[in-house]
Protein backbone atom coordinates (compact mmCIF):
# COMPACT_ATOMS: atom_id res chain seq x y z
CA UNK A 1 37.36 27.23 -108.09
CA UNK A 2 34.50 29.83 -107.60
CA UNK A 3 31.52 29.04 -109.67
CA UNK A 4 30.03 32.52 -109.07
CA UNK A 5 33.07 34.39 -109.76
CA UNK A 6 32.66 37.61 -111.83
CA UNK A 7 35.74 36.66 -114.69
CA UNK A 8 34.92 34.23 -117.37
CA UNK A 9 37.40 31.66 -117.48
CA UNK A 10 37.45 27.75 -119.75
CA UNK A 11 37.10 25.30 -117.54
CA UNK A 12 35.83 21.66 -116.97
CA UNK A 13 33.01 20.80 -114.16
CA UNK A 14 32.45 17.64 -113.24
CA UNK A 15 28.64 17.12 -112.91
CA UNK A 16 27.31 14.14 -110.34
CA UNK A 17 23.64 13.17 -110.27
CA UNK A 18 22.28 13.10 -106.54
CA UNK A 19 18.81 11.79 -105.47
CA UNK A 20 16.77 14.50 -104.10
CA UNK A 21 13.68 13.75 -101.36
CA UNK A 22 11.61 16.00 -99.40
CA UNK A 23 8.67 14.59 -96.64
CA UNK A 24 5.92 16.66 -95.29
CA UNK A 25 3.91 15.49 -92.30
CA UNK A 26 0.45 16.24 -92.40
CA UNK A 27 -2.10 15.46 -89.64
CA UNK A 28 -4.83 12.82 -90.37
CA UNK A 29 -7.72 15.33 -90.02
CA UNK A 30 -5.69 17.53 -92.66
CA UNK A 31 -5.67 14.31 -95.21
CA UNK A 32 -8.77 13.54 -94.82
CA UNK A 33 -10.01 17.00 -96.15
CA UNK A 34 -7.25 17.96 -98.45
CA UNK A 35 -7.48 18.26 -101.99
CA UNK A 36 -4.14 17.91 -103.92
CA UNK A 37 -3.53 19.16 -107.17
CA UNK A 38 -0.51 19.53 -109.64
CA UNK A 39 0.19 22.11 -111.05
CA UNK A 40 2.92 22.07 -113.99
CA UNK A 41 4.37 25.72 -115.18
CA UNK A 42 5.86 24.64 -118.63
CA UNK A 43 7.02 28.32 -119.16
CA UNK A 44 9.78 27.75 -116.53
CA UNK A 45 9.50 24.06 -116.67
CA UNK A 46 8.67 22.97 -112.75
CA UNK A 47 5.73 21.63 -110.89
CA UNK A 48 4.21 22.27 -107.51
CA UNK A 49 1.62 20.26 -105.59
CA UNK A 50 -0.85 22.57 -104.02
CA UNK A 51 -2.53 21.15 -101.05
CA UNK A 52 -6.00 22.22 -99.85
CA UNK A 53 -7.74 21.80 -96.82
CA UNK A 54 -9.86 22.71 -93.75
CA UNK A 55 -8.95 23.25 -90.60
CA UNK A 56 -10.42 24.06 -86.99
CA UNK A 57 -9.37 27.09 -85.59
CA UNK A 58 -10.51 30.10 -83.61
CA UNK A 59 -10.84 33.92 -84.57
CA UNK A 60 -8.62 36.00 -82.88
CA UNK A 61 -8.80 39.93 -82.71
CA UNK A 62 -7.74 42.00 -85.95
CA UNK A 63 -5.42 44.72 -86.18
CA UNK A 64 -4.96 47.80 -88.23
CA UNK A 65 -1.22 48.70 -89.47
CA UNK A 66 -0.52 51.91 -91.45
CA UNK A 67 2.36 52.55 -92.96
CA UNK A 68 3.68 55.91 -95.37
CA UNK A 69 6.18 55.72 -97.84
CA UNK A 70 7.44 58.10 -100.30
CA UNK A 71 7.66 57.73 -104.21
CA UNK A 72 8.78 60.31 -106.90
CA UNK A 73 5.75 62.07 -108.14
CA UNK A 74 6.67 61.60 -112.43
CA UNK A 75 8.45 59.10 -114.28
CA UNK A 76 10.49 62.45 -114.96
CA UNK A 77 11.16 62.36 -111.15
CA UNK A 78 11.67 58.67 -110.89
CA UNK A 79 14.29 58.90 -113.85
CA UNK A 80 16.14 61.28 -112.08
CA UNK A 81 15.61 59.85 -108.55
CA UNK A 82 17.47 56.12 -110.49
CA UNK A 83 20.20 57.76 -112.16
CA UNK A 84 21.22 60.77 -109.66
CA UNK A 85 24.36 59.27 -109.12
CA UNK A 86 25.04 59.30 -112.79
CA UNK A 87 27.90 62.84 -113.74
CA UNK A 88 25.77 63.96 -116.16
CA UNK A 89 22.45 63.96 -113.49
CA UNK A 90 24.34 64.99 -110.70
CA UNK A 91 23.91 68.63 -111.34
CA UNK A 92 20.18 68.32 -112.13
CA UNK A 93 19.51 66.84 -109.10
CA UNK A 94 21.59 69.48 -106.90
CA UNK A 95 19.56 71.98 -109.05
CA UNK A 96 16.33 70.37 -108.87
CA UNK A 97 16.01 67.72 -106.14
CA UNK A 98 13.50 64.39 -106.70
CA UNK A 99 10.05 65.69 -106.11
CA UNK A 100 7.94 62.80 -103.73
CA UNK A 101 4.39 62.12 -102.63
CA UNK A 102 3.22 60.29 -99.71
CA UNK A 103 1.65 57.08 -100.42
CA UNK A 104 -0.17 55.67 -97.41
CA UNK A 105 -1.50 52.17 -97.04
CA UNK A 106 -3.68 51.02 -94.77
CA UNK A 107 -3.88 47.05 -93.86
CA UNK A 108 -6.43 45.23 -92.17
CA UNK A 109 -5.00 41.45 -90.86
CA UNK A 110 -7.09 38.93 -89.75
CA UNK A 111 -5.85 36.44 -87.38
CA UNK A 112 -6.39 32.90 -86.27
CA UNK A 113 -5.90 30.77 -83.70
CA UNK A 114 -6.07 27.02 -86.27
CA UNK A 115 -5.76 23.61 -84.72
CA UNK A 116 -4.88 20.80 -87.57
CA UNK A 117 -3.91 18.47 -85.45
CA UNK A 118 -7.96 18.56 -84.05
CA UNK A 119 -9.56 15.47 -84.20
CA UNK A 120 -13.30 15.74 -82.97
CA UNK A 121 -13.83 11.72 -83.55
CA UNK A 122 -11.29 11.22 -80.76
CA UNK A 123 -12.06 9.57 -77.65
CA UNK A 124 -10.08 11.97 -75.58
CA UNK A 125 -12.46 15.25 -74.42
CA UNK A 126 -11.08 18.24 -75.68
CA UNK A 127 -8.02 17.37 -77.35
CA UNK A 128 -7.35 20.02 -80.02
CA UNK A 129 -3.61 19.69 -80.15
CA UNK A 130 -0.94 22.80 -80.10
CA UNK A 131 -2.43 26.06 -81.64
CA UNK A 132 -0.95 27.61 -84.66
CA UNK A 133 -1.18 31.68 -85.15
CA UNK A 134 -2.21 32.63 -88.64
CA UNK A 135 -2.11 35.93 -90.08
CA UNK A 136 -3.79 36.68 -93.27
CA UNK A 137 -4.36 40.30 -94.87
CA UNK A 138 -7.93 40.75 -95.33
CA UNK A 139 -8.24 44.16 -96.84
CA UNK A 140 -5.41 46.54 -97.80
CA UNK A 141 -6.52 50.67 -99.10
CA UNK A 142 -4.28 53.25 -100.07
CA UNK A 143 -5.31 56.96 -99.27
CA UNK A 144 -5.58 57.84 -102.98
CA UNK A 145 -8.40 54.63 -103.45
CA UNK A 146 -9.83 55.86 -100.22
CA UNK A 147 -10.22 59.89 -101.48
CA UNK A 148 -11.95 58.63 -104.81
């Protein structure tokens, strides 16, 4: 039986009801600065626990990435660019191929060297535990918000 098969057949399915758990460990320094909150999405009907805290950490250096990518230039373009392989755009498209523009984006990331397992109450000099890379995107520009 395939239960994402593509033909619609009548069938039975037996439903069981299974216990589900899930445990995340969190450092003591962590808990003792976290805030959690719940937040409830009626629209789709689930919850999620956001957790919020501070943490020790280090600044590392930033980098600079720039990428270019190429988008039709109208919605005319864009129609045609979505439905070339349509017969009855094919020969519009031979005719009159997908006009583009380059769109380029610039992104600034920040990075981090954090420590949560850091305890500066310890009795043991300099313990800050294993270091954890973060990467965050501080700013992000695209040459058109950059030419205005």
């Amino acid at each position: 039986m395939d239960p994402f098969g593509d033909t619609l057949t009548e069938q039975s399915v037996v439903l069981v009801r299974k216990k589900f758990a899930m445990v995340k460990h969190l450092p003591r320094p962590i808990i003792e600065s976290a805030k959690i909150e719940v937040l409830t999405d009626l629209f789709v009907d689930e919850i999620a626990l956001a957790i919020r805290a501070h943490v020790f950490g280090e600044r590392l250096p930033s980098h600079t990435e720039t990428r270019t990518t190429y988008v039709p230039a109208t919605w005319w373009q864009h129609l045609k660019q979505d439905k070339a392989a349509r017969w009855w755009m094919r020969w519009l498209v031979r005719r009159r191929p997908v006009r583009t523009e380059a769109i380029t984006l610039t992104a600034t990331w920040e990075n981090m060297a954090a420590y949560p397992w850091a305890d500066l109450r310890t009795r043991v000099p300099n313990y800050l535990g294993a270091a954890v890379r973060l990467s965050f995107l501080s700013s992000a520009l695209s040459t058109d918000e950059v030419e205005e």
